[in-house]
C-alpha atoms as a PDB file:
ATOM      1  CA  UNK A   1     167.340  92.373 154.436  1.00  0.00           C
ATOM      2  CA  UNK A   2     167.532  92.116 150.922  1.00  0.00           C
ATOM      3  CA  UNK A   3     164.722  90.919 148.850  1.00  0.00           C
ATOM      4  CA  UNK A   4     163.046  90.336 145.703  1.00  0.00           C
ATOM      5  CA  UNK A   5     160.584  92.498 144.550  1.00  0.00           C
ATOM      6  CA  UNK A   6     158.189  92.962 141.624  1.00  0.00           C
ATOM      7  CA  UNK A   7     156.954  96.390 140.388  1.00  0.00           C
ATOM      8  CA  UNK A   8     153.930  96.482 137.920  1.00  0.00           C
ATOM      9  CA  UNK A   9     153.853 100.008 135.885  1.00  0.00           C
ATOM     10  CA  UNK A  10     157.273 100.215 136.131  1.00  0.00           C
ATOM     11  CA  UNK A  11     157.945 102.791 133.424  1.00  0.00           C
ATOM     12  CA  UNK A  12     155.175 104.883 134.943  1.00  0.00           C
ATOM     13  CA  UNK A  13     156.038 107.922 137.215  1.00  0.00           C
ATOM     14  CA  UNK A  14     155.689 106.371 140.558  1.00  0.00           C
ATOM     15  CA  UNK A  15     156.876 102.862 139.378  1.00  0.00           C
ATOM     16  CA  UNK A  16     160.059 104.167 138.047  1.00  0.00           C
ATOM     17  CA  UNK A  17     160.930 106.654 141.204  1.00  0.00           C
ATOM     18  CA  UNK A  18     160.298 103.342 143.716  1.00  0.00           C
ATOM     19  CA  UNK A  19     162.392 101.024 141.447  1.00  0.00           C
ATOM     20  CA  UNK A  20     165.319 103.444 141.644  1.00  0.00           C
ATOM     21  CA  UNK A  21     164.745 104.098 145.552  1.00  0.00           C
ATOM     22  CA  UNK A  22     164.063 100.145 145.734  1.00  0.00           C
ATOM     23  CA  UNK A  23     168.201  99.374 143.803  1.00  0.00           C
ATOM     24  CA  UNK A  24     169.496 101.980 145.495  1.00  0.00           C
ATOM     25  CA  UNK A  25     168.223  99.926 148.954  1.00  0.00           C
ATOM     26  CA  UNK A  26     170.042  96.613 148.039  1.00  0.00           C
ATOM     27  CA  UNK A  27     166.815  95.099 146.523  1.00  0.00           C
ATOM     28  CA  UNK A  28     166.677  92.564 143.636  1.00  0.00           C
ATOM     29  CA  UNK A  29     163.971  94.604 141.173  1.00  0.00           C
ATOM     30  CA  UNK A  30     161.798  92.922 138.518  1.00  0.00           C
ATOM     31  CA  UNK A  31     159.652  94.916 136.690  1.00  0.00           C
ATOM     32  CA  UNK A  32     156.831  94.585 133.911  1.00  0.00           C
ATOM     33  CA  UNK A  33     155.342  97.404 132.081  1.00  0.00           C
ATOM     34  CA  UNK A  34     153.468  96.874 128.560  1.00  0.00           C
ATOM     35  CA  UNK A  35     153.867 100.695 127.532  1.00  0.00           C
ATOM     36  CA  UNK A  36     150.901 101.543 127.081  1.00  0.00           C
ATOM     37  CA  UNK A  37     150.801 103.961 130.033  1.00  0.00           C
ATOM     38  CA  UNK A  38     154.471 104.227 131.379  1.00  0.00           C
ATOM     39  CA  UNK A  39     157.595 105.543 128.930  1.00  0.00           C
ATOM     40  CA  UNK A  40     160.454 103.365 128.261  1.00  0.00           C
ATOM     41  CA  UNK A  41     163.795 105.649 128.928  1.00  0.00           C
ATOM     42  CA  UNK A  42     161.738 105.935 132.362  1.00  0.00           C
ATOM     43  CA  UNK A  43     162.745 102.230 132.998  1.00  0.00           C
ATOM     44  CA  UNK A  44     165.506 102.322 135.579  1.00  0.00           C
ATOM     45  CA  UNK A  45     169.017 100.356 135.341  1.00  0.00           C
ATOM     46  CA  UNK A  46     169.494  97.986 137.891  1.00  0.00           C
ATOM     47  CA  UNK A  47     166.835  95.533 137.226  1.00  0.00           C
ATOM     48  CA  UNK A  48     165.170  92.718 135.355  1.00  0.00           C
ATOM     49  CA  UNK A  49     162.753  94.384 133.165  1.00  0.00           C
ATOM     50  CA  UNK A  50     159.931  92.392 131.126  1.00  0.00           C
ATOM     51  CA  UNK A  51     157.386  93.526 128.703  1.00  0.00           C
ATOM     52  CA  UNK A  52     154.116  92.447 129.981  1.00  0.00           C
ATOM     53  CA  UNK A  53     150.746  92.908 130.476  1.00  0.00           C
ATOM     54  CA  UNK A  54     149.312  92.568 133.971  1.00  0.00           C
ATOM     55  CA  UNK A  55     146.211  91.208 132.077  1.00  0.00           C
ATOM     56  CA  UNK A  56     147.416  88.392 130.222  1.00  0.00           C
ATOM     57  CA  UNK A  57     147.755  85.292 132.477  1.00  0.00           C
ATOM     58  CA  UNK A  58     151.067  84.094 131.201  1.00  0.00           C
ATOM     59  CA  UNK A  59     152.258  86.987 133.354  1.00  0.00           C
ATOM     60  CA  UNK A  60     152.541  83.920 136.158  1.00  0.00           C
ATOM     61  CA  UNK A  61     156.123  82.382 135.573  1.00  0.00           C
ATOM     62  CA  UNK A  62     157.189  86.050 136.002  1.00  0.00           C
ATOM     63  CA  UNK A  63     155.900  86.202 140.044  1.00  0.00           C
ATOM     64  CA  UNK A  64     157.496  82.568 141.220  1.00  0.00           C
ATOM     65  CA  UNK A  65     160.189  83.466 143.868  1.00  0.00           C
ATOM     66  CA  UNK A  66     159.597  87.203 144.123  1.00  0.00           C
ATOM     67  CA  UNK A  67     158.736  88.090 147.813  1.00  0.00           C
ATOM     68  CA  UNK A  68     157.127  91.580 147.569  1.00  0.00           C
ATOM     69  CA  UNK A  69     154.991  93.129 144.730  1.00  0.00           C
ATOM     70  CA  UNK A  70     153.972  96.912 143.960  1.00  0.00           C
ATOM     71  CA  UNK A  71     150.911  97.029 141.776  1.00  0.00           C
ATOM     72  CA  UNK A  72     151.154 100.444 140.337  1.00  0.00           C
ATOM     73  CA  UNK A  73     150.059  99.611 136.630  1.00  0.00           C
ATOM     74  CA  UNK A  74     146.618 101.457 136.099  1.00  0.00           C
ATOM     75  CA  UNK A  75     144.620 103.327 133.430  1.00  0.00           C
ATOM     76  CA  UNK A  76     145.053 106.793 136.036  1.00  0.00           C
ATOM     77  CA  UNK A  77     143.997 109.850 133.779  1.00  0.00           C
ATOM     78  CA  UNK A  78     140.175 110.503 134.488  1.00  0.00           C
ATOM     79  CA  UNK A  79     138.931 112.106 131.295  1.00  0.00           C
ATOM     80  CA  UNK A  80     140.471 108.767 129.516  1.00  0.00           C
ATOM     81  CA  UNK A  81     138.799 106.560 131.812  1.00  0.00           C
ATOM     82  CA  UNK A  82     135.665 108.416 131.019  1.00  0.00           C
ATOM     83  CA  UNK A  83     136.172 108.161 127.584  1.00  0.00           C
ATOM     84  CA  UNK A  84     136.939 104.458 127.923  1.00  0.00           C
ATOM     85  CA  UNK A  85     135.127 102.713 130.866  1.00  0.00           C
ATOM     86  CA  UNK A  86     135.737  99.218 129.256  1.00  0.00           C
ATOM     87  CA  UNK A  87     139.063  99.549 128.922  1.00  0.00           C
ATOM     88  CA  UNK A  88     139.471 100.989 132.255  1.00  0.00           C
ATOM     89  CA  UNK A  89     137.884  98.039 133.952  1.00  0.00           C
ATOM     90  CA  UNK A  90     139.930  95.506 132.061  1.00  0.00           C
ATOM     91  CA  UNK A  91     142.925  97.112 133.057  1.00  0.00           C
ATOM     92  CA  UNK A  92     142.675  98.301 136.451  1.00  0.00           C
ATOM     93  CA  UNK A  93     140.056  95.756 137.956  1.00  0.00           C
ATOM     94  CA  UNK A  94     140.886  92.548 135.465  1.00  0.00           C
ATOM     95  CA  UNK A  95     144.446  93.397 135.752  1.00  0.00           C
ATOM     96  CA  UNK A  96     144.219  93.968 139.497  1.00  0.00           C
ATOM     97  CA  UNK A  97     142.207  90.716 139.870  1.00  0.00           C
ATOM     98  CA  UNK A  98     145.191  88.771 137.521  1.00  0.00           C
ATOM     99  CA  UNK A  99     147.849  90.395 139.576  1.00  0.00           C
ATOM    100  CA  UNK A 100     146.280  89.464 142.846  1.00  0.00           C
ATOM    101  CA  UNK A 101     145.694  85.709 141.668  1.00  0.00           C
ATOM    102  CA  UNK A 102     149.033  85.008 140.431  1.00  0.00           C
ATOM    103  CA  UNK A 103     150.597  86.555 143.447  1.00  0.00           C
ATOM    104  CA  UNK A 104     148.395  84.107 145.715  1.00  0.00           C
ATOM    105  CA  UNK A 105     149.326  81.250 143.959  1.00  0.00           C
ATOM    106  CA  UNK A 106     152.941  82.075 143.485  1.00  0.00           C
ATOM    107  CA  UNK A 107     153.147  82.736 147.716  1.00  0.00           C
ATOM    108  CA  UNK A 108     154.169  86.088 147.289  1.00  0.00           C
ATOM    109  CA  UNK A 109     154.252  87.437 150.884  1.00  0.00           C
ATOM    110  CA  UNK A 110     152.752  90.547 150.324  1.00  0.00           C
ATOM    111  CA  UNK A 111     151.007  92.947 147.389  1.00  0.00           C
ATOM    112  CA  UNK A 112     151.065  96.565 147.928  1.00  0.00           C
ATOM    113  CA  UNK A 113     148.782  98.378 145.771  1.00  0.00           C
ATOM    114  CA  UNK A 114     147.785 101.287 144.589  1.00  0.00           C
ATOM    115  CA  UNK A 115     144.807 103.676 145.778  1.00  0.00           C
ATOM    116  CA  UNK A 116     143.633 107.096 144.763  1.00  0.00           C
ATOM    117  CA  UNK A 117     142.091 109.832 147.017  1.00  0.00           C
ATOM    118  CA  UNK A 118     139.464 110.039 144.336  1.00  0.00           C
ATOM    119  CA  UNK A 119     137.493 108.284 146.122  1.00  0.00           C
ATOM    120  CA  UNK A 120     137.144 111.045 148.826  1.00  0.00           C
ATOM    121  CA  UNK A 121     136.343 113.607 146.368  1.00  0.00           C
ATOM    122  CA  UNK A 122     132.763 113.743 146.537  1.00  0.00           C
ATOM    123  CA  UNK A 123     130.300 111.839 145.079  1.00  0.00           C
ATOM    124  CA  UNK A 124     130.235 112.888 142.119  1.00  0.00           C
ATOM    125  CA  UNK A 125     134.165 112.154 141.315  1.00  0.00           C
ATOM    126  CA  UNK A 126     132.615 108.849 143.038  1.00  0.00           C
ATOM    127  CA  UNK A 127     130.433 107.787 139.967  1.00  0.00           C
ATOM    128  CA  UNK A 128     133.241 107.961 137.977  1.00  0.00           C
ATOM    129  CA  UNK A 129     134.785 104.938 135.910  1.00  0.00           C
ATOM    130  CA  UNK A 130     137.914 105.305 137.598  1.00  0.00           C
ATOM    131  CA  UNK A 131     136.766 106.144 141.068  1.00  0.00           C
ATOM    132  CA  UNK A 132     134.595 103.182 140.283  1.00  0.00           C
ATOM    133  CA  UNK A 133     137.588 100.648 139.222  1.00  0.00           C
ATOM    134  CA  UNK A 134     139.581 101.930 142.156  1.00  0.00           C
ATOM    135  CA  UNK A 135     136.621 100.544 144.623  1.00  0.00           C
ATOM    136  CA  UNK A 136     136.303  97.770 143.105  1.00  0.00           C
ATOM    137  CA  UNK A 137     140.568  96.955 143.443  1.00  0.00           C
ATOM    138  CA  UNK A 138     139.748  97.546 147.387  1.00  0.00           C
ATOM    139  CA  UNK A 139     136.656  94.641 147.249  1.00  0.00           C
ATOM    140  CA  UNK A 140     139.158  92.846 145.283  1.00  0.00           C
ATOM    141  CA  UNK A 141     141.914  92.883 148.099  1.00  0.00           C
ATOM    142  CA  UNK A 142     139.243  92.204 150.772  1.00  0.00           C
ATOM    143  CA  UNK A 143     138.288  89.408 148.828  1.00  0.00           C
ATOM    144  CA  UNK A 144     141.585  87.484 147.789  1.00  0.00           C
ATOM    145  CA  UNK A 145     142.368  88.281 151.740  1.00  0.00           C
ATOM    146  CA  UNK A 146     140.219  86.099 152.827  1.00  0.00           C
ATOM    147  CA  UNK A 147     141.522  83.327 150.960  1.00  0.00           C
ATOM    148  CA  UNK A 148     145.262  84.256 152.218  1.00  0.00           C
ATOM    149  CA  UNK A 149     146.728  86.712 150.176  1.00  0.00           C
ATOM    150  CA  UNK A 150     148.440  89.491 152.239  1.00  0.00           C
ATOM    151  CA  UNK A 151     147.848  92.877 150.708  1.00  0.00           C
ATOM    152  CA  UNK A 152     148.755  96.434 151.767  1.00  0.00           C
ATOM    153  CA  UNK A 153     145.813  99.370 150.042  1.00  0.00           C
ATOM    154  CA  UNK A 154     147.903 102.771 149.431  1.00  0.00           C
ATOM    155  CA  UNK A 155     145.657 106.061 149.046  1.00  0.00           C
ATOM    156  CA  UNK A 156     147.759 108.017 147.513  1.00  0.00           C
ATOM    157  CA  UNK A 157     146.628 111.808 147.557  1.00  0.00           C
ATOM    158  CA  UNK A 158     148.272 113.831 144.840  1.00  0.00           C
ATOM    159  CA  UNK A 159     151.525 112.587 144.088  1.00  0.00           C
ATOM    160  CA  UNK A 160     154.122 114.922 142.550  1.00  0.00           C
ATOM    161  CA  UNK A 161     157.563 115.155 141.598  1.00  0.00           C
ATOM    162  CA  UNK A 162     160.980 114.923 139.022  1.00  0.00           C
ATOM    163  CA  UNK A 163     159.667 112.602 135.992  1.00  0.00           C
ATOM    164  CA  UNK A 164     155.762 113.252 136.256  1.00  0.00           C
ATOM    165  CA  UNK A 165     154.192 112.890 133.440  1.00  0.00           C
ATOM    166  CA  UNK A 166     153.378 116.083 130.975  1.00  0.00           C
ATOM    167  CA  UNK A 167     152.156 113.873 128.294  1.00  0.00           C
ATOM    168  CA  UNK A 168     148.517 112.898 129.831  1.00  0.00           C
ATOM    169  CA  UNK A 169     145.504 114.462 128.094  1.00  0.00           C
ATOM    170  CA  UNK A 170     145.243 116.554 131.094  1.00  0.00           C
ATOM    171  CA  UNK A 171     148.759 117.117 132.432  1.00  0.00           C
ATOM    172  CA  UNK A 172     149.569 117.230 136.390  1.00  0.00           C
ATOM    173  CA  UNK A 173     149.484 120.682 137.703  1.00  0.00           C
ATOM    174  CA  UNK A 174     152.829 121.336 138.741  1.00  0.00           C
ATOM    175  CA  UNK A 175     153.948 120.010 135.540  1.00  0.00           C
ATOM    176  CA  UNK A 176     151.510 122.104 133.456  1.00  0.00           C
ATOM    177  CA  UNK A 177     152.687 125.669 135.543  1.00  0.00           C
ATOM    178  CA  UNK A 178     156.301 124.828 134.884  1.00  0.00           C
ATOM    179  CA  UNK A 179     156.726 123.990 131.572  1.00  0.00           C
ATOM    180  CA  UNK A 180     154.436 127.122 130.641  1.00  0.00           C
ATOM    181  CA  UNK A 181     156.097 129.406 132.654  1.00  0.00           C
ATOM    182  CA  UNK A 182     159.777 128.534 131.510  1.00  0.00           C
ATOM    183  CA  UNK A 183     158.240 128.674 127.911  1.00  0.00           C
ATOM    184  CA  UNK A 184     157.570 132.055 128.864  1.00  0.00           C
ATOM    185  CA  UNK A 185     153.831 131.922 127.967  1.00  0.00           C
ATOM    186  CA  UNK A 186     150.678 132.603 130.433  1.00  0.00           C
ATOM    187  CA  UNK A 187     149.675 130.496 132.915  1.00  0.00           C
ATOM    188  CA  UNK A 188     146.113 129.327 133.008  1.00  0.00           C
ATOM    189  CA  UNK A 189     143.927 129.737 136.176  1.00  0.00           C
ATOM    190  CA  UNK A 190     140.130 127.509 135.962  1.00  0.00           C
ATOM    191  CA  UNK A 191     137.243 129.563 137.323  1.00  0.00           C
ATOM    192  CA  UNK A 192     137.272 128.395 141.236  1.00  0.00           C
ATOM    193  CA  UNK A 193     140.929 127.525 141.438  1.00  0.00           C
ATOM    194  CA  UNK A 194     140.870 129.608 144.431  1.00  0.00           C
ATOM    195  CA  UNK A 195     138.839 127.114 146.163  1.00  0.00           C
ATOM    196  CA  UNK A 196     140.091 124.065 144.159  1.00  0.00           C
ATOM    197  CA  UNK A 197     142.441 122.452 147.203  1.00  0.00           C
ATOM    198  CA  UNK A 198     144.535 119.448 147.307  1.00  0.00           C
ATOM    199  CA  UNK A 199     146.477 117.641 149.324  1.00  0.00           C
ATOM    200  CA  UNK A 200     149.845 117.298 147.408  1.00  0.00           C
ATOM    201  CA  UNK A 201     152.978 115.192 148.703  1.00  0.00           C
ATOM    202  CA  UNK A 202     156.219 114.400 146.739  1.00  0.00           C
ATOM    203  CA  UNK A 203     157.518 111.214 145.828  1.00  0.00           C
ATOM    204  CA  UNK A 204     160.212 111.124 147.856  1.00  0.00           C
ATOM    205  CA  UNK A 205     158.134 110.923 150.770  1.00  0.00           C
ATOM    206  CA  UNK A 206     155.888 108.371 149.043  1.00  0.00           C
ATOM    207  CA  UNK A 207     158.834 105.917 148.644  1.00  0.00           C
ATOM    208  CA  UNK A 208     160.023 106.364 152.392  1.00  0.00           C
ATOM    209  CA  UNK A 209     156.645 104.879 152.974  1.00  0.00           C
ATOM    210  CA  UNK A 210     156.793 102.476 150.156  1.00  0.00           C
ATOM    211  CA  UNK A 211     160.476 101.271 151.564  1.00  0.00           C
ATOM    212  CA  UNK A 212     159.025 101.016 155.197  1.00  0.00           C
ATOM    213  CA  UNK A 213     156.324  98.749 153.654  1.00  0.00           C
ATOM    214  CA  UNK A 214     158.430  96.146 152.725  1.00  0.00           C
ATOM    215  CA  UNK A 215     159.848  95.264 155.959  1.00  0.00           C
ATOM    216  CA  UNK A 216     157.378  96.447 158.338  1.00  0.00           C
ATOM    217  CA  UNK A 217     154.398  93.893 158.578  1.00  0.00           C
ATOM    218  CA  UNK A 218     152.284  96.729 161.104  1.00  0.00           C
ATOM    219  CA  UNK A 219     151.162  97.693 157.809  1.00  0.00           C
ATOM    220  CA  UNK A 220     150.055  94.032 156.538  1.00  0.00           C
ATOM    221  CA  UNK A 221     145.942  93.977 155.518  1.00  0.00           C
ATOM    222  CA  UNK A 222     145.455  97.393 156.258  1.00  0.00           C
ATOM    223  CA  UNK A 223     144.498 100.939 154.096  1.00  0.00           C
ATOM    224  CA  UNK A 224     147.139 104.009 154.332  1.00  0.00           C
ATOM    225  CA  UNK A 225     146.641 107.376 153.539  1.00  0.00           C
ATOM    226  CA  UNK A 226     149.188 109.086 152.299  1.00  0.00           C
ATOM    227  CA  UNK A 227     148.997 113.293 151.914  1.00  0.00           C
ATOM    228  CA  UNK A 228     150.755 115.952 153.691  1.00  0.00           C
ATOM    229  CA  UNK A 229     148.310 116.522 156.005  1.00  0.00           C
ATOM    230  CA  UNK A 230     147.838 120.193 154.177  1.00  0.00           C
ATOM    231  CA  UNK A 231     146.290 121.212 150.905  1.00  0.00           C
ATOM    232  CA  UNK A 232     147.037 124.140 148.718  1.00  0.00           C
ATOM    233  CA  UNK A 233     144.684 125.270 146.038  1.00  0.00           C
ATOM    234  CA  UNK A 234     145.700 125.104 142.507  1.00  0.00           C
ATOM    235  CA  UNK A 235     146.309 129.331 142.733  1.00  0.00           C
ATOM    236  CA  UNK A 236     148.531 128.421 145.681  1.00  0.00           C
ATOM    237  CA  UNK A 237     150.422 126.297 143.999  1.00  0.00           C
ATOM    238  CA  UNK A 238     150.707 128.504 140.786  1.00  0.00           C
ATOM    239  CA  UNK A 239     152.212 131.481 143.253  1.00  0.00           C
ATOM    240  CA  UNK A 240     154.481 129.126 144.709  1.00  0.00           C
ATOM    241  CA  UNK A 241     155.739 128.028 141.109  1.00  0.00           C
ATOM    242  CA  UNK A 242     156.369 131.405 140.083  1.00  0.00           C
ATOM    243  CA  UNK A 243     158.290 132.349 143.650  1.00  0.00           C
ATOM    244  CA  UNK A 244     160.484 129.242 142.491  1.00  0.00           C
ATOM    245  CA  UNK A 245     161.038 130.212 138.904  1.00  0.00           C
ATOM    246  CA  UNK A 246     161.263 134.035 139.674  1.00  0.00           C
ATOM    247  CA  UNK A 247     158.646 135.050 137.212  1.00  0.00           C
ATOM    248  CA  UNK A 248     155.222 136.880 137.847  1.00  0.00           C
ATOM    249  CA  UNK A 249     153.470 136.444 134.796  1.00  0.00           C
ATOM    250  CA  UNK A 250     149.699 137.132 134.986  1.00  0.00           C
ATOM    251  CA  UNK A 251     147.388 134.382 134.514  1.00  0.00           C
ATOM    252  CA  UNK A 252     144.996 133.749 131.847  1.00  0.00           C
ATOM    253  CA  UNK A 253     141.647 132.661 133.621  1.00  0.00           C
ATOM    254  CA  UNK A 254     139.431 130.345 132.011  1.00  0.00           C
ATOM    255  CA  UNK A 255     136.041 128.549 132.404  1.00  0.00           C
ATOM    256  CA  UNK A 256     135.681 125.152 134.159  1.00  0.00           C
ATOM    257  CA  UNK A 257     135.621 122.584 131.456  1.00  0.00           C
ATOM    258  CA  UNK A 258     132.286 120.570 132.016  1.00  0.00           C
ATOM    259  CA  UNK A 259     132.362 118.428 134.574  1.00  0.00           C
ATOM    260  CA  UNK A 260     135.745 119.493 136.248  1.00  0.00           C
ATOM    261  CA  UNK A 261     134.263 120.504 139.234  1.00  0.00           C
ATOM    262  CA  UNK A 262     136.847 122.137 141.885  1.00  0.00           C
ATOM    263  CA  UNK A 263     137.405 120.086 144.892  1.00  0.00           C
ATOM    264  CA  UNK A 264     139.131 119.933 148.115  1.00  0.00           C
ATOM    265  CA  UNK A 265     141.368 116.550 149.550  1.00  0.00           C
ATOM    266  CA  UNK A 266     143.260 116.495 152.795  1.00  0.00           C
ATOM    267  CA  UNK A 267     145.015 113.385 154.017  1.00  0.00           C
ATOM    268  CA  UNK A 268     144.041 112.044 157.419  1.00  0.00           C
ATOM    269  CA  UNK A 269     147.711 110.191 157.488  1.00  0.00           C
ATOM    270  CA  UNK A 270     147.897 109.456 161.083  1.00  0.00           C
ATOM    271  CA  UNK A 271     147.599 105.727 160.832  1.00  0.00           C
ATOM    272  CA  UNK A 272     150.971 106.310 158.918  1.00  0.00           C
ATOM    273  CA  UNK A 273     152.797 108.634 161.142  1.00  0.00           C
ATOM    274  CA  UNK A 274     151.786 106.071 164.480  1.00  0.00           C
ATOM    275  CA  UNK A 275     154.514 103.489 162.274  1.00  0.00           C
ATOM    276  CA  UNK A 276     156.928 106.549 161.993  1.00  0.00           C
ATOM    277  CA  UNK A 277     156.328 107.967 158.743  1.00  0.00           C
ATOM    278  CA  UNK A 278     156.397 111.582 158.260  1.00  0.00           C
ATOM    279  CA  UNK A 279     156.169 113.597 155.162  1.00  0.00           C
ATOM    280  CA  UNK A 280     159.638 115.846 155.039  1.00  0.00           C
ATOM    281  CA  UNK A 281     159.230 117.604 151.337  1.00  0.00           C
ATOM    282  CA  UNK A 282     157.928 121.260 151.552  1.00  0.00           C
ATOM    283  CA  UNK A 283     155.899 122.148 148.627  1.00  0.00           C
ATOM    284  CA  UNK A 284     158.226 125.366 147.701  1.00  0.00           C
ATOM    285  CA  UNK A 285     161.432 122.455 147.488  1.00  0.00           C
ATOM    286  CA  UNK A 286     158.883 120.008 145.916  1.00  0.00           C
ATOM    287  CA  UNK A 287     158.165 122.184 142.920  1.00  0.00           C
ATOM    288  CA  UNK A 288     161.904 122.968 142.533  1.00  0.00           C
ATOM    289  CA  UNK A 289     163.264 119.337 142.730  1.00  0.00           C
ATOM    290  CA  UNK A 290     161.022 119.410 139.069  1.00  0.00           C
ATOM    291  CA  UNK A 291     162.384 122.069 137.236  1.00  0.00           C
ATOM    292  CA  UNK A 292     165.452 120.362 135.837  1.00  0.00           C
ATOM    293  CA  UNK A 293     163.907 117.630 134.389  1.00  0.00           C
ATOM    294  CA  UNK A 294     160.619 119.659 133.035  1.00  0.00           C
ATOM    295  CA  UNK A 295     163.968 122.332 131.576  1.00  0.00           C
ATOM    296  CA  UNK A 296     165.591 119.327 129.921  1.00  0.00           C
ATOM    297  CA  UNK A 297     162.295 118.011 128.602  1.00  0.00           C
ATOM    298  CA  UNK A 298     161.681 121.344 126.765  1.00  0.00           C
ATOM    299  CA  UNK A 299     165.621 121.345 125.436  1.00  0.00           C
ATOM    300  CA  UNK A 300     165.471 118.602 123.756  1.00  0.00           C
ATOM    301  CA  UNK A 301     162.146 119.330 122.063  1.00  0.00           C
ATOM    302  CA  UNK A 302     159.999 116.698 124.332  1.00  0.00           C
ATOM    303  CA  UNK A 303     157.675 119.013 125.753  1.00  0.00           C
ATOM    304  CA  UNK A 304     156.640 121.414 122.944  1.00  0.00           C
END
């Protein structure tokens, strides 16, 4: 059944990839992004596209008649949130708040918002501004719950695919071991990447979840986890990238940088897979889904 849907962070990674999957379903798509995260050629066609800030209350008009709404929009990259725990908070707990309140009093029928495993990384990834703003988002939905507002917590583990973004201070991993690789330089290995494990699942698998959200009220009030099931460390990953590119160039290792402690994440998705869900993207056709767009990016002098 076709509905009307709202996406905040629109021009961000995930927010662009669900907007696509979310046209190409039938849906009606609004989205609002204020650029200040997301890129605008990211910004799908298809769709009703505003410039806003999830902030700023005259965001409101923008939510009357929309039945569902995906609050992606976040401050996400955790050496800028460090850097800036103000504007963290405004943005992902402010914003979250704002986004929350106007969908309550616009009788939007459901929010589905964004987690982050970070908050089963230890504790000290815990005392961190962003792990710190994304606990607060879950009060936040417990709260506006019990004054009627429907809302749907995602954990997502670590996301990956086509259109990540290379551009944070700290780029994504895959990202990072495939644009060096087809630039033909060395590939850098942290001290204890042999140990550092995650718990990576593509996008595509993230929006089959996302799409059974909409229409599927099992999932109404409740948390999801969604990972693989399996983790990789960051070495395991870097072997797979260079099966998929065909190269075998030895990696430069390096020091931690302070503070970037290795860790290990593993998604205990099985209240997902009791509604059906299953993740279906190996990690070997994960990392080569990416290549074309990271290739492009470097041919047209994007990713230097």
């Amino acid at each position: 059944m076709q509905k009307t849907i709202l996406v905040t962070g629109v021009a961000g990674f995930i927010g662009s990839n669900l907007a696509k999957r979310l046209i190409e379903a039938g849906h009606e798509v609004v989205g609002l992004d204020n650029f200040s995260q997301g890129i605008p050629e990211h910004v799908p066609s298809g769709m009703r596209f505003e410039k806003a800030d999830i902030r700023s209350r005259d965001i409101a008009p923008l939510f009357q008649g929309i039945d569902v709404v995906f609050h992606l929009a976040a401050k996400n990259a955790l050496r800028d949130c460090q850097e800036d725990p103000v504007g963290t908070m405004e943005m992902n707990v402010v914003g979250t708040a704002n986004v929350f309140d106007v969908s309550l009093k616009a009788g939007v029928k459901k929010v589905i918002y964004a987690q982050s495993s970070v908050l089963e990384e230890g504790e000290e990834r815990r005392k961190g501004f962003y792990a710190i703003s994304k606990a607060a988002d879950e009060l936040l939905a417990s709260g506006f719950g019990a004054i009627g507002l429907t809302t749907v917590g995602l954990r997502y583990f670590n996301v990956y695919g086509p259109g990540q973004d290379y551009r944070r201070s700290s780029p994504p991993i895959m990202s990072r071991f495939i644009s060096t690789l087809l630039k033909g330089e060395r590939p850098i290995l942290f001290e204890g990447d042999e140990n550092n494990t995650r718990d990576f699942i593509h996008i595509d698998d993230i929006n089959n979840f996302h799409l059974l959200c909409v229409d599927d009220d099992r999932v109404n009030n409740r948390m999801f986890r969604l990972g693989t099931g399996k983790n990789y460390s960051v070495a395991e990953v870097l072997a797979m990238t260079q099966k998929v590119l065909g190269t075998n160039a030895e990696p430069e290792k390096r020091e931690r940088l302070p503070g970037d402690l290795p860790v290990t994440t593993l998604a205990d998705n099985s209240d997902a897979r009791a509604l059906g869900w299953s993740p279906r993207v190996s990690l070997e056709d994960g990392i080569r889904s990416m290549v074309p767009y990271i290739k492009a990016e470097i041919e047209r002098g994007a990713l230097r």
